[in-house]
PDB file of N, CA and C in Angstrom:
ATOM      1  N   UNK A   1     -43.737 -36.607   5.597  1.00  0.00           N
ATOM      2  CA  UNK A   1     -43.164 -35.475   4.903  1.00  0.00           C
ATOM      3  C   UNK A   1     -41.694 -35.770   4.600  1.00  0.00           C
ATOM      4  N   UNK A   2     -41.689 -35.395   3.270  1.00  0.00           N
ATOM      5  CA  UNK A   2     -40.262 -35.860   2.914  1.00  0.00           C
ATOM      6  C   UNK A   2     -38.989 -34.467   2.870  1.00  0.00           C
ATOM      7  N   UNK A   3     -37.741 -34.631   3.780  1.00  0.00           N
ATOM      8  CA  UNK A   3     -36.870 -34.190   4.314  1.00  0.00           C
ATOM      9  C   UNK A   3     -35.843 -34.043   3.166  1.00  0.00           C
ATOM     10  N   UNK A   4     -35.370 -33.222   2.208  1.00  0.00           N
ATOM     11  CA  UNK A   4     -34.110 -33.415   1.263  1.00  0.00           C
ATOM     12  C   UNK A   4     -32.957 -33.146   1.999  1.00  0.00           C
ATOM     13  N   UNK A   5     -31.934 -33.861   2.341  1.00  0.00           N
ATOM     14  CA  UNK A   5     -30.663 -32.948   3.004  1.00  0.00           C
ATOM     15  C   UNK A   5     -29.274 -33.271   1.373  1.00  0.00           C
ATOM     16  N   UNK A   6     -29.222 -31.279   1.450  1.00  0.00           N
ATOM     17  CA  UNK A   6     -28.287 -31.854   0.200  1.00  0.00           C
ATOM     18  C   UNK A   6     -27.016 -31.624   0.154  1.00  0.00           C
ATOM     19  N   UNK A   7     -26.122 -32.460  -0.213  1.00  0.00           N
ATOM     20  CA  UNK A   7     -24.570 -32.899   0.172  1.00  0.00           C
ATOM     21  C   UNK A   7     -23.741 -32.170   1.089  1.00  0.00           C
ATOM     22  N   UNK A   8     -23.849 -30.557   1.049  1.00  0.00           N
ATOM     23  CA  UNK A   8     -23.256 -29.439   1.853  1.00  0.00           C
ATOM     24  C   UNK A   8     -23.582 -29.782   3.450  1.00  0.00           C
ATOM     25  N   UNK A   9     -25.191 -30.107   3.223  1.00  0.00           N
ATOM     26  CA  UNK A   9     -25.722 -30.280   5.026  1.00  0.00           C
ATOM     27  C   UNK A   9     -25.200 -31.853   5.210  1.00  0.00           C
ATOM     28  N   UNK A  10     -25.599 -32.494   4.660  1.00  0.00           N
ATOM     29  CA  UNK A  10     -25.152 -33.632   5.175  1.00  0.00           C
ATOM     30  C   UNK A  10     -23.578 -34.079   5.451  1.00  0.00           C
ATOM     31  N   UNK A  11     -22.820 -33.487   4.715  1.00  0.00           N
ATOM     32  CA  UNK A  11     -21.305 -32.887   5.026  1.00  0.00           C
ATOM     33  C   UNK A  11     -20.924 -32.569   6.511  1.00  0.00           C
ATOM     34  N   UNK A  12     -21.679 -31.436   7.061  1.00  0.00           N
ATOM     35  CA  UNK A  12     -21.560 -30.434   7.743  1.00  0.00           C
ATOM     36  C   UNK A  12     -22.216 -32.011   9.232  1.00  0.00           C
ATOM     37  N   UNK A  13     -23.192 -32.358   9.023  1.00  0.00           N
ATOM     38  CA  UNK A  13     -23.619 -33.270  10.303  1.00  0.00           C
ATOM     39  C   UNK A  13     -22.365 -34.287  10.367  1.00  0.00           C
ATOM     40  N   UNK A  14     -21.976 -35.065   9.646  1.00  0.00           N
ATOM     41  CA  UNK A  14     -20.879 -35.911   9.337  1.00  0.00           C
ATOM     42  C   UNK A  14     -19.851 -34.909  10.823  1.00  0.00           C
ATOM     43  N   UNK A  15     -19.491 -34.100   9.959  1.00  0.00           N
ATOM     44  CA  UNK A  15     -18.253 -32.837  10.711  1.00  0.00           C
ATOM     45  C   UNK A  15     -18.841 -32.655  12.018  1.00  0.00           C
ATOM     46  N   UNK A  16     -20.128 -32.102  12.046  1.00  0.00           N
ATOM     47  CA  UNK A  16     -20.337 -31.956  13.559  1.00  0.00           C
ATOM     48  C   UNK A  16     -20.433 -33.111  14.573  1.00  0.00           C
ATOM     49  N   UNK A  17     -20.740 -34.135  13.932  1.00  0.00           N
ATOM     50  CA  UNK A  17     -21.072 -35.358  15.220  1.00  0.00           C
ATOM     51  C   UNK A  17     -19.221 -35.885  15.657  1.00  0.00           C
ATOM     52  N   UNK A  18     -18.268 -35.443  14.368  1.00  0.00           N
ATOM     53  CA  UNK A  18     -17.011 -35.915  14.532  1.00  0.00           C
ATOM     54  C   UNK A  18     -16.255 -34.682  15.736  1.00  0.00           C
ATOM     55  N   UNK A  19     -16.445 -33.680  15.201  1.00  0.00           N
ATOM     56  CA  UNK A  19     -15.843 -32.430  16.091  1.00  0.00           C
ATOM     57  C   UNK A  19     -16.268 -33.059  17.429  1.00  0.00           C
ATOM     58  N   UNK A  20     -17.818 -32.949  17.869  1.00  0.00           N
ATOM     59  CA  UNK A  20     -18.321 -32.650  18.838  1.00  0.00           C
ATOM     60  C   UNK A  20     -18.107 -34.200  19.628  1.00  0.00           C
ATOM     61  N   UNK A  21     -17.596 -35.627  19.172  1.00  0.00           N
ATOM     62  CA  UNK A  21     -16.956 -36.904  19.227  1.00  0.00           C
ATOM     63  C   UNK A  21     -15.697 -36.414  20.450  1.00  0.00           C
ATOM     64  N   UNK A  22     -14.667 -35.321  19.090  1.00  0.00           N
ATOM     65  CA  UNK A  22     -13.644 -35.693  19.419  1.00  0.00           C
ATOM     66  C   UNK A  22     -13.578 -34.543  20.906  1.00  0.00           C
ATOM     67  N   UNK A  23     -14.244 -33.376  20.801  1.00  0.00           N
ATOM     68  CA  UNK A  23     -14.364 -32.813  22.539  1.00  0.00           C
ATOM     69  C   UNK A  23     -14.989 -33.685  23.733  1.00  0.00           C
ATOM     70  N   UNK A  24     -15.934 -33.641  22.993  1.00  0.00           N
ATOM     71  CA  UNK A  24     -16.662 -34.150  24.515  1.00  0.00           C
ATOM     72  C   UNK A  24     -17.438 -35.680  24.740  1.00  0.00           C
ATOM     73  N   UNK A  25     -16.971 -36.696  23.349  1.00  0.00           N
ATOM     74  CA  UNK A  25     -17.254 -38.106  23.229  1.00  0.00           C
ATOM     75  C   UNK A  25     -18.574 -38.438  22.993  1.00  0.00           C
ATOM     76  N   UNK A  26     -18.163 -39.771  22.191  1.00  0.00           N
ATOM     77  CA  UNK A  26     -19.696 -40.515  21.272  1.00  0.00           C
ATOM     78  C   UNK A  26     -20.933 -39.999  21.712  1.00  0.00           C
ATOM     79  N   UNK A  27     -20.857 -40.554  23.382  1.00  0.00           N
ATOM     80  CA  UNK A  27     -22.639 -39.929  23.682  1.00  0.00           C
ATOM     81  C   UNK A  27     -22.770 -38.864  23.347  1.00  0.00           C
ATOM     82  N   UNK A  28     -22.230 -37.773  23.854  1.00  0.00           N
ATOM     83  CA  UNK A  28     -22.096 -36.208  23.457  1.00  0.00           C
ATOM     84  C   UNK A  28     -22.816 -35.989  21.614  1.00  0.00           C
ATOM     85  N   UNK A  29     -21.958 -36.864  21.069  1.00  0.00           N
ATOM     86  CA  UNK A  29     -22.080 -36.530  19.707  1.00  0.00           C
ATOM     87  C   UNK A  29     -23.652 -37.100  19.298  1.00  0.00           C
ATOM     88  N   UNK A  30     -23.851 -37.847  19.872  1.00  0.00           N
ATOM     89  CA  UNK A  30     -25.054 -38.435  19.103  1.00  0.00           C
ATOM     90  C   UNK A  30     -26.270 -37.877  20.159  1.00  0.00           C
ATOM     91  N   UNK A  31     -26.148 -37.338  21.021  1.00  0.00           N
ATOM     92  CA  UNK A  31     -27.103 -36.619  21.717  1.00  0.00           C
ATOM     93  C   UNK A  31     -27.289 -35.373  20.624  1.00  0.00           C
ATOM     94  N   UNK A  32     -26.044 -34.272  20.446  1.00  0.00           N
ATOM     95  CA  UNK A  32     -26.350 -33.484  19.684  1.00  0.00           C
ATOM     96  C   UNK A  32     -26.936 -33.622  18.269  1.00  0.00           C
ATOM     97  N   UNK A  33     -26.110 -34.697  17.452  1.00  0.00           N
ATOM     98  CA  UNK A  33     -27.011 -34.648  16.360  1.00  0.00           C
ATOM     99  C   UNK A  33     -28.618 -35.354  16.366  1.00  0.00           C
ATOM    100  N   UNK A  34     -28.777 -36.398  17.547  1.00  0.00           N
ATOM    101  CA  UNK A  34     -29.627 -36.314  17.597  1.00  0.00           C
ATOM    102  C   UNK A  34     -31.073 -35.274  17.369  1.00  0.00           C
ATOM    103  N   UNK A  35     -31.028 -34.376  18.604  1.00  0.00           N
ATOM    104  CA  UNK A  35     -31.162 -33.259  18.717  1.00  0.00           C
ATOM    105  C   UNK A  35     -31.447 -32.149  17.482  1.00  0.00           C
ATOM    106  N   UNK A  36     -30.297 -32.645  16.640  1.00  0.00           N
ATOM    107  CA  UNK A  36     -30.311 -31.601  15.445  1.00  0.00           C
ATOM    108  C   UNK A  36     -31.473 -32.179  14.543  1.00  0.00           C
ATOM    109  N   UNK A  37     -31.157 -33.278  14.246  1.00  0.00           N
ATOM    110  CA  UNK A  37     -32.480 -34.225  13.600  1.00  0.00           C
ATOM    111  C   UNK A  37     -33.453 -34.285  13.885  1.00  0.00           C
ATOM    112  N   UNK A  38     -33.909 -33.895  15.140  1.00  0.00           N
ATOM    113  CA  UNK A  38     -35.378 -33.962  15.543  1.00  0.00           C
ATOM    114  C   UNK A  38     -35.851 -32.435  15.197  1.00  0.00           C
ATOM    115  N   UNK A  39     -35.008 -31.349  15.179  1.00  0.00           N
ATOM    116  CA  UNK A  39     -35.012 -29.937  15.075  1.00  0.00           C
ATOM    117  C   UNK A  39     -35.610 -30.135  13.419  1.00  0.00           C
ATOM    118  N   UNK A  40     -34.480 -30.791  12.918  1.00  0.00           N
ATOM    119  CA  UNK A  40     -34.809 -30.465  11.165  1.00  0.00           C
ATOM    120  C   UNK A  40     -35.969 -31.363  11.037  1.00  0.00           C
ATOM    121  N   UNK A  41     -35.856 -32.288  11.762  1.00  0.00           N
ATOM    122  CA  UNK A  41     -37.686 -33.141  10.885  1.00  0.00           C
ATOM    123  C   UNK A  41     -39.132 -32.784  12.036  1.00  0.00           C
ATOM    124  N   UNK A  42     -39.006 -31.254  12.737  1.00  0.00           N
ATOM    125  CA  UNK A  42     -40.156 -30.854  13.060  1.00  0.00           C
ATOM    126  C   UNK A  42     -40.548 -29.195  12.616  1.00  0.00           C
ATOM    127  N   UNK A  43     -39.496 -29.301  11.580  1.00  0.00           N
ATOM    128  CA  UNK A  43     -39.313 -27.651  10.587  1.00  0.00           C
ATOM    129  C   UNK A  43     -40.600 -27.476   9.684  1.00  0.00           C
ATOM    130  N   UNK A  44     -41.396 -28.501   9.200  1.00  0.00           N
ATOM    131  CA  UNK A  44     -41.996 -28.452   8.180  1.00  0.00           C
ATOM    132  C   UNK A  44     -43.386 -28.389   8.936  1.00  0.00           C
ATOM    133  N   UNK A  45     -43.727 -28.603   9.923  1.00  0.00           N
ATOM    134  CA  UNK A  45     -45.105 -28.601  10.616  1.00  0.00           C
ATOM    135  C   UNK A  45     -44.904 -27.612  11.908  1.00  0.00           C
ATOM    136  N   UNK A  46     -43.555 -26.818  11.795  1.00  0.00           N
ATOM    137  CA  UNK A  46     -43.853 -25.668  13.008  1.00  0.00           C
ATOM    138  C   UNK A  46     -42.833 -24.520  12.281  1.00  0.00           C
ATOM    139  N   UNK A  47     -44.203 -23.554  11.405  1.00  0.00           N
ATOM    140  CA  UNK A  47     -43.357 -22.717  10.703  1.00  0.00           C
ATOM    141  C   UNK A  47     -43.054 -21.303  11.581  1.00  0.00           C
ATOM    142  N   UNK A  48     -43.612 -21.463  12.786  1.00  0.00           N
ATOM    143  CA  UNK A  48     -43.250 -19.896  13.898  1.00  0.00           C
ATOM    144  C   UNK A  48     -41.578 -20.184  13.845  1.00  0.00           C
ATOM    145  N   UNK A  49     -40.729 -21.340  13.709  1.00  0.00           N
ATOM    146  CA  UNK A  49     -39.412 -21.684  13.566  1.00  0.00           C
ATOM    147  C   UNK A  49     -38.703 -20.809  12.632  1.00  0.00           C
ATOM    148  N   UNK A  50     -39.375 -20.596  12.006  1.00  0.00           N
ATOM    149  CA  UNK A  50     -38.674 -20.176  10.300  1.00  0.00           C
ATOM    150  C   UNK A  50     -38.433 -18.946  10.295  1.00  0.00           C
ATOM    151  N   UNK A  51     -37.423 -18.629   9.459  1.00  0.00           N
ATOM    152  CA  UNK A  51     -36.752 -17.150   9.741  1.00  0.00           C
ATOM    153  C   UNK A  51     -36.478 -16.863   8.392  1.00  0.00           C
ATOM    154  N   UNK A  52     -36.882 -15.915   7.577  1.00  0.00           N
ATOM    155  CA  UNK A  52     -35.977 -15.865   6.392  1.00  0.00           C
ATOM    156  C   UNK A  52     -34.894 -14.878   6.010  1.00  0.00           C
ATOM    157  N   UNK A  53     -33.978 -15.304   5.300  1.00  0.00           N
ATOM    158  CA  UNK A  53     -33.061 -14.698   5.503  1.00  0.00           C
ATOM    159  C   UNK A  53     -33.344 -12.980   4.411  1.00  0.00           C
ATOM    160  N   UNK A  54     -32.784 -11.988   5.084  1.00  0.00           N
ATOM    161  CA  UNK A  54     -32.513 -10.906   4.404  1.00  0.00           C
ATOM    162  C   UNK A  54     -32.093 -10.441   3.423  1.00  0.00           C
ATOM    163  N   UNK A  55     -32.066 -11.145   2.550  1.00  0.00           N
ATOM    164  CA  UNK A  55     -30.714 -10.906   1.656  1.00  0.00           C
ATOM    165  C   UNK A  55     -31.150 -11.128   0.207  1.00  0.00           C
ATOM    166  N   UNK A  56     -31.341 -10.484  -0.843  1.00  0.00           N
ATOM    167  CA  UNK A  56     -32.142 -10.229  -2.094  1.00  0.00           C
ATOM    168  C   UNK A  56     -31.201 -11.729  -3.021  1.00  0.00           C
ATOM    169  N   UNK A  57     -29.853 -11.992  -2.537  1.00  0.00           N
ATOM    170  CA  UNK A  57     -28.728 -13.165  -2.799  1.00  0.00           C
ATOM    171  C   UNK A  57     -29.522 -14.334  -2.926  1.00  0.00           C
ATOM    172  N   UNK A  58     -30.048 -14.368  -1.494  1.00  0.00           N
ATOM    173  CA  UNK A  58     -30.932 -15.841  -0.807  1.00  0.00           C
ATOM    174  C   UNK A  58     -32.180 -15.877  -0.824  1.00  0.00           C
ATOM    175  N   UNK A  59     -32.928 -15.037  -1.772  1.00  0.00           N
ATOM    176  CA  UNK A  59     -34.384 -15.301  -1.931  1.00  0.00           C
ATOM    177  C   UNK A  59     -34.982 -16.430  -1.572  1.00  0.00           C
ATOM    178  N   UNK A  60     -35.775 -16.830  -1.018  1.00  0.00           N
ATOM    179  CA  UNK A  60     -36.295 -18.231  -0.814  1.00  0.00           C
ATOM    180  C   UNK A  60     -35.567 -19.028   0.312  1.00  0.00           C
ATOM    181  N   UNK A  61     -34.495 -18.728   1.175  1.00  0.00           N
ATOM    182  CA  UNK A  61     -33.724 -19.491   2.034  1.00  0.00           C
ATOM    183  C   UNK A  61     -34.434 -19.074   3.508  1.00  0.00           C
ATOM    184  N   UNK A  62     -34.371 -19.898   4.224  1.00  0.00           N
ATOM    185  CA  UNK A  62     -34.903 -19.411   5.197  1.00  0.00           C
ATOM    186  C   UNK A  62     -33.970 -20.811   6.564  1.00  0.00           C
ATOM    187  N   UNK A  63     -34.277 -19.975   7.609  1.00  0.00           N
ATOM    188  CA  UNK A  63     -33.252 -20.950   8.886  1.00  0.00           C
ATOM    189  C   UNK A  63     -34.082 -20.831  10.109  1.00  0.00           C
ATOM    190  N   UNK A  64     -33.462 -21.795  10.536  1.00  0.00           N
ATOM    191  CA  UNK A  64     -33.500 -21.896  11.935  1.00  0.00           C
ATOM    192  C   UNK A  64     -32.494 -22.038  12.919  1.00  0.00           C
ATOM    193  N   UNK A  65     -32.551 -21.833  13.929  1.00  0.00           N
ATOM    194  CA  UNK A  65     -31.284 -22.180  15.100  1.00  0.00           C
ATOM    195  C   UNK A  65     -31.375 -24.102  16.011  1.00  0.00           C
ATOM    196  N   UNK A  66     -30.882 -24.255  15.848  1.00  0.00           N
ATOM    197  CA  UNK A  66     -30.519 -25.951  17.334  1.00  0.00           C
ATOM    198  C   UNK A  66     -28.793 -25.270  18.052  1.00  0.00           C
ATOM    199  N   UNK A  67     -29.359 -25.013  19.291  1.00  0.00           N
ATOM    200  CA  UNK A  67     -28.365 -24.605  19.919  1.00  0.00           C
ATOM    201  C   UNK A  67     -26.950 -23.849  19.525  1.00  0.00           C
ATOM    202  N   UNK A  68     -25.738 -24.405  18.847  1.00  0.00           N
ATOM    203  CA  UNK A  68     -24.928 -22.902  18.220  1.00  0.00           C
ATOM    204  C   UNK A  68     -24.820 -23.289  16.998  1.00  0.00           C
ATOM    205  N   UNK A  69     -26.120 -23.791  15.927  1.00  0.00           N
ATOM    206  CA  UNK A  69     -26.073 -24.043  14.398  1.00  0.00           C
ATOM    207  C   UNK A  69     -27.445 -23.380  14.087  1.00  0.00           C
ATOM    208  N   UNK A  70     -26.889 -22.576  12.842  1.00  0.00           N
ATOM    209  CA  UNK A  70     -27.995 -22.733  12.260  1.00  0.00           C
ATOM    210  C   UNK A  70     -28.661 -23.648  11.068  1.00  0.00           C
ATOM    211  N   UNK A  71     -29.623 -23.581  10.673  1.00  0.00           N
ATOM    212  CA  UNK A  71     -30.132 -25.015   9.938  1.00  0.00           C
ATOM    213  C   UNK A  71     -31.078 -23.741   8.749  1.00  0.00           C
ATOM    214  N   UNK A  72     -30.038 -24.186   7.367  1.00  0.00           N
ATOM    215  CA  UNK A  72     -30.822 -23.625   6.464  1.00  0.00           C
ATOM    216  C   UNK A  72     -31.315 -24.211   5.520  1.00  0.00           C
ATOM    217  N   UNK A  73     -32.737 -23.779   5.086  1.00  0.00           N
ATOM    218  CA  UNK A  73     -33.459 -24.471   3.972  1.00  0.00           C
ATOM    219  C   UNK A  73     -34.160 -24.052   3.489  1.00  0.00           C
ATOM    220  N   UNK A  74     -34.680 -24.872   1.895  1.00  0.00           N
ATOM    221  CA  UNK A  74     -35.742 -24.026   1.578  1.00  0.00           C
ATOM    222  C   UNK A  74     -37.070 -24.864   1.086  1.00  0.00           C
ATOM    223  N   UNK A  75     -38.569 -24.024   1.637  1.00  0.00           N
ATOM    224  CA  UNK A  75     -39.249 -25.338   1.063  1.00  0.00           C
ATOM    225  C   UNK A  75     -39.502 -25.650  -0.356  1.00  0.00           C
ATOM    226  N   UNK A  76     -39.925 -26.907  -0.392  1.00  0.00           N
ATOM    227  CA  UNK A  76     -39.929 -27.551  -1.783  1.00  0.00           C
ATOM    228  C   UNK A  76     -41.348 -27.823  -1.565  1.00  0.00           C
ATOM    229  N   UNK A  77     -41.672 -28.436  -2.523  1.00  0.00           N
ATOM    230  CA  UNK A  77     -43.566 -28.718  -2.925  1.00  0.00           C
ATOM    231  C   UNK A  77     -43.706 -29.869  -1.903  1.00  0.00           C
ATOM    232  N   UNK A  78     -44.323 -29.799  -1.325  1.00  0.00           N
ATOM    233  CA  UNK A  78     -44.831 -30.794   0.126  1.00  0.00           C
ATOM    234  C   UNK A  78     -43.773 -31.063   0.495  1.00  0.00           C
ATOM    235  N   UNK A  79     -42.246 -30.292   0.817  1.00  0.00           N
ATOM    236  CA  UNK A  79     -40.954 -30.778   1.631  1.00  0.00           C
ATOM    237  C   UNK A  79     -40.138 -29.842   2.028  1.00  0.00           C
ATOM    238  N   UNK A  80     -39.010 -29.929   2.498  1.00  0.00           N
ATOM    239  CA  UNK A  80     -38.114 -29.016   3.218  1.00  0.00           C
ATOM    240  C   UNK A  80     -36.732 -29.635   2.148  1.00  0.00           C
ATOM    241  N   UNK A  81     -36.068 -28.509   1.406  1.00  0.00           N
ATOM    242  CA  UNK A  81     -34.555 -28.979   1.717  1.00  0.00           C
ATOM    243  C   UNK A  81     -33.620 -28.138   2.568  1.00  0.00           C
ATOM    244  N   UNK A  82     -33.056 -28.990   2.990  1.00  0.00           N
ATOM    245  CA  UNK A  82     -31.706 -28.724   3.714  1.00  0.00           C
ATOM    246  C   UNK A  82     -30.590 -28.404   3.251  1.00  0.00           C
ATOM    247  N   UNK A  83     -30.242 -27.533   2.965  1.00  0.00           N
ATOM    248  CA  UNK A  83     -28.766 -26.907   2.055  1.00  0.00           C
ATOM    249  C   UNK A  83     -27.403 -26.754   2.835  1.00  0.00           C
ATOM    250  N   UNK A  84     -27.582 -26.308   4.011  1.00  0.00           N
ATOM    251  CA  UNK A  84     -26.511 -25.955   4.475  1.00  0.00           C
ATOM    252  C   UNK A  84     -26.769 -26.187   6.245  1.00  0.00           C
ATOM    253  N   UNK A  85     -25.708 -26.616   7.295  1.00  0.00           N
ATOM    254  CA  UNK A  85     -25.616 -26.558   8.432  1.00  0.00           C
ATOM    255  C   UNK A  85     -24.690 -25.452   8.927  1.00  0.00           C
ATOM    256  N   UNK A  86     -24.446 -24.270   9.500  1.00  0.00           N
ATOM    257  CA  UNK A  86     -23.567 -23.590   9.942  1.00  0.00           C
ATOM    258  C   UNK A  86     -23.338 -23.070  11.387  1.00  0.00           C
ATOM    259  N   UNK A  87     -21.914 -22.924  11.917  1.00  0.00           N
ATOM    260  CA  UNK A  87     -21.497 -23.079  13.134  1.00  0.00           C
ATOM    261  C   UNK A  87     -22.103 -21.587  13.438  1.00  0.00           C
ATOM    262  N   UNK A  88     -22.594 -20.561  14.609  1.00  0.00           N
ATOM    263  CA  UNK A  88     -22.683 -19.727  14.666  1.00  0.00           C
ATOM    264  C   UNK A  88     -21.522 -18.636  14.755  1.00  0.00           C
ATOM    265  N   UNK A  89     -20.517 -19.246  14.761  1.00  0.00           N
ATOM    266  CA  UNK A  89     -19.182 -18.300  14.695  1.00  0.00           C
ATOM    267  C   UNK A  89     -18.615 -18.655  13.276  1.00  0.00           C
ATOM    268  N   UNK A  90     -19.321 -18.903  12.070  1.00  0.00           N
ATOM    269  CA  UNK A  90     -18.637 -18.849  11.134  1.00  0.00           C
ATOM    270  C   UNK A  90     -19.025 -17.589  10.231  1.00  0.00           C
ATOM    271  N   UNK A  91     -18.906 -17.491   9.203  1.00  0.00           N
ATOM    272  CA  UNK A  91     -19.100 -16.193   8.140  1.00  0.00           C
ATOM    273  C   UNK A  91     -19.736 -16.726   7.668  1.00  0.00           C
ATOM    274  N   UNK A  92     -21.231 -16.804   8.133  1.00  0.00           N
ATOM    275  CA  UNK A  92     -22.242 -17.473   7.418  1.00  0.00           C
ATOM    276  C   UNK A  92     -22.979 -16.680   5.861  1.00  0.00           C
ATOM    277  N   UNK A  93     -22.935 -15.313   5.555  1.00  0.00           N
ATOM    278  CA  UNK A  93     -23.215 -14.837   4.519  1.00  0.00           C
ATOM    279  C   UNK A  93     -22.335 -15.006   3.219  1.00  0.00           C
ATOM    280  N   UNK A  94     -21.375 -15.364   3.897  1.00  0.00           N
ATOM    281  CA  UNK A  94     -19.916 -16.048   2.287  1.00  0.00           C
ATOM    282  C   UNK A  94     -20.335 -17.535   2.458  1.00  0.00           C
ATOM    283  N   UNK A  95     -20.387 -17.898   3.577  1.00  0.00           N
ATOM    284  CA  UNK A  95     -20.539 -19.767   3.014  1.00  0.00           C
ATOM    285  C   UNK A  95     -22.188 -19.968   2.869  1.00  0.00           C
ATOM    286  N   UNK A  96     -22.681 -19.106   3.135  1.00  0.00           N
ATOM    287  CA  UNK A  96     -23.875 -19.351   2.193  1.00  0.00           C
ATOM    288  C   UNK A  96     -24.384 -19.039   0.308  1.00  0.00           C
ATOM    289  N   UNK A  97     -23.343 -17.729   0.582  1.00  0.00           N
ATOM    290  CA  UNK A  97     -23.463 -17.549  -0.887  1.00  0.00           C
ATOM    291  C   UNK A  97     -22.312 -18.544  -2.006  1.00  0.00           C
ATOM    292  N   UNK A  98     -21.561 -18.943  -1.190  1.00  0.00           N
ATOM    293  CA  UNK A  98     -21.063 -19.912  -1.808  1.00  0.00           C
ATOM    294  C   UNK A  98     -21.234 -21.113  -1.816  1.00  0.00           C
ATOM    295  N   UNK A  99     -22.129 -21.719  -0.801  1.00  0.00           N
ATOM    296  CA  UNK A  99     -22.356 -23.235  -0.628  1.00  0.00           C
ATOM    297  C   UNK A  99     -21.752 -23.941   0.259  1.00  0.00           C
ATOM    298  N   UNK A 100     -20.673 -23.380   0.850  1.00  0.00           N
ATOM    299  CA  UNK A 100     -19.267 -23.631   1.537  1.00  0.00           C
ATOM    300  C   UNK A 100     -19.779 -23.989   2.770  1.00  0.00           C
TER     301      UNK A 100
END
């Protein structure tokens, strides 16, 4: 199954494996994104995961949680894309409607 991650999410992993580097070091970081990666490439064959969002804005978007991110996407014809990664303390309804 093919996985799209598009520039915003893949942005956002870049940022998190660096943040989470510079607190608590390399292993740290690559445990978590690890982690996050196994979350996003078992989204498409376990849809009790899936949440969609509320919002008449985001028709079609739907998320999930990996520990304090959420992971948003939407499916595509036999795939998942990945649009956006967000911290749970951010203003996720503006940087979603903006892409941010």
């Amino acid at each position: 199954m093919l996985i799209k991650i598009y520039p915003p999410a893949r942005s956002r992993i870049k940022e998190i494996w660096q943040y989470t580097k510079n607190l608590h070091g390399q292993k740290q970081a690559d445990i978590y994104i690890r982690g996050l990666g196994e979350t996003i490439n078992g989204l498409y064959d376990n849809r009790p995961l899936w949440r969609q969002i509320e919002d008449s804005e985001l028709n079609g978007i739907f998320f999930t949680r990996y520990e304090h991110h959420y992971i948003f996407f939407r499916e595509l014809s036999g795939s998942i894309g990945i649009i956006n990664i967000l911290h749970e303390k951010m203003d996720i309804p503006s940087r979603l409607k903006n892409n941010d």
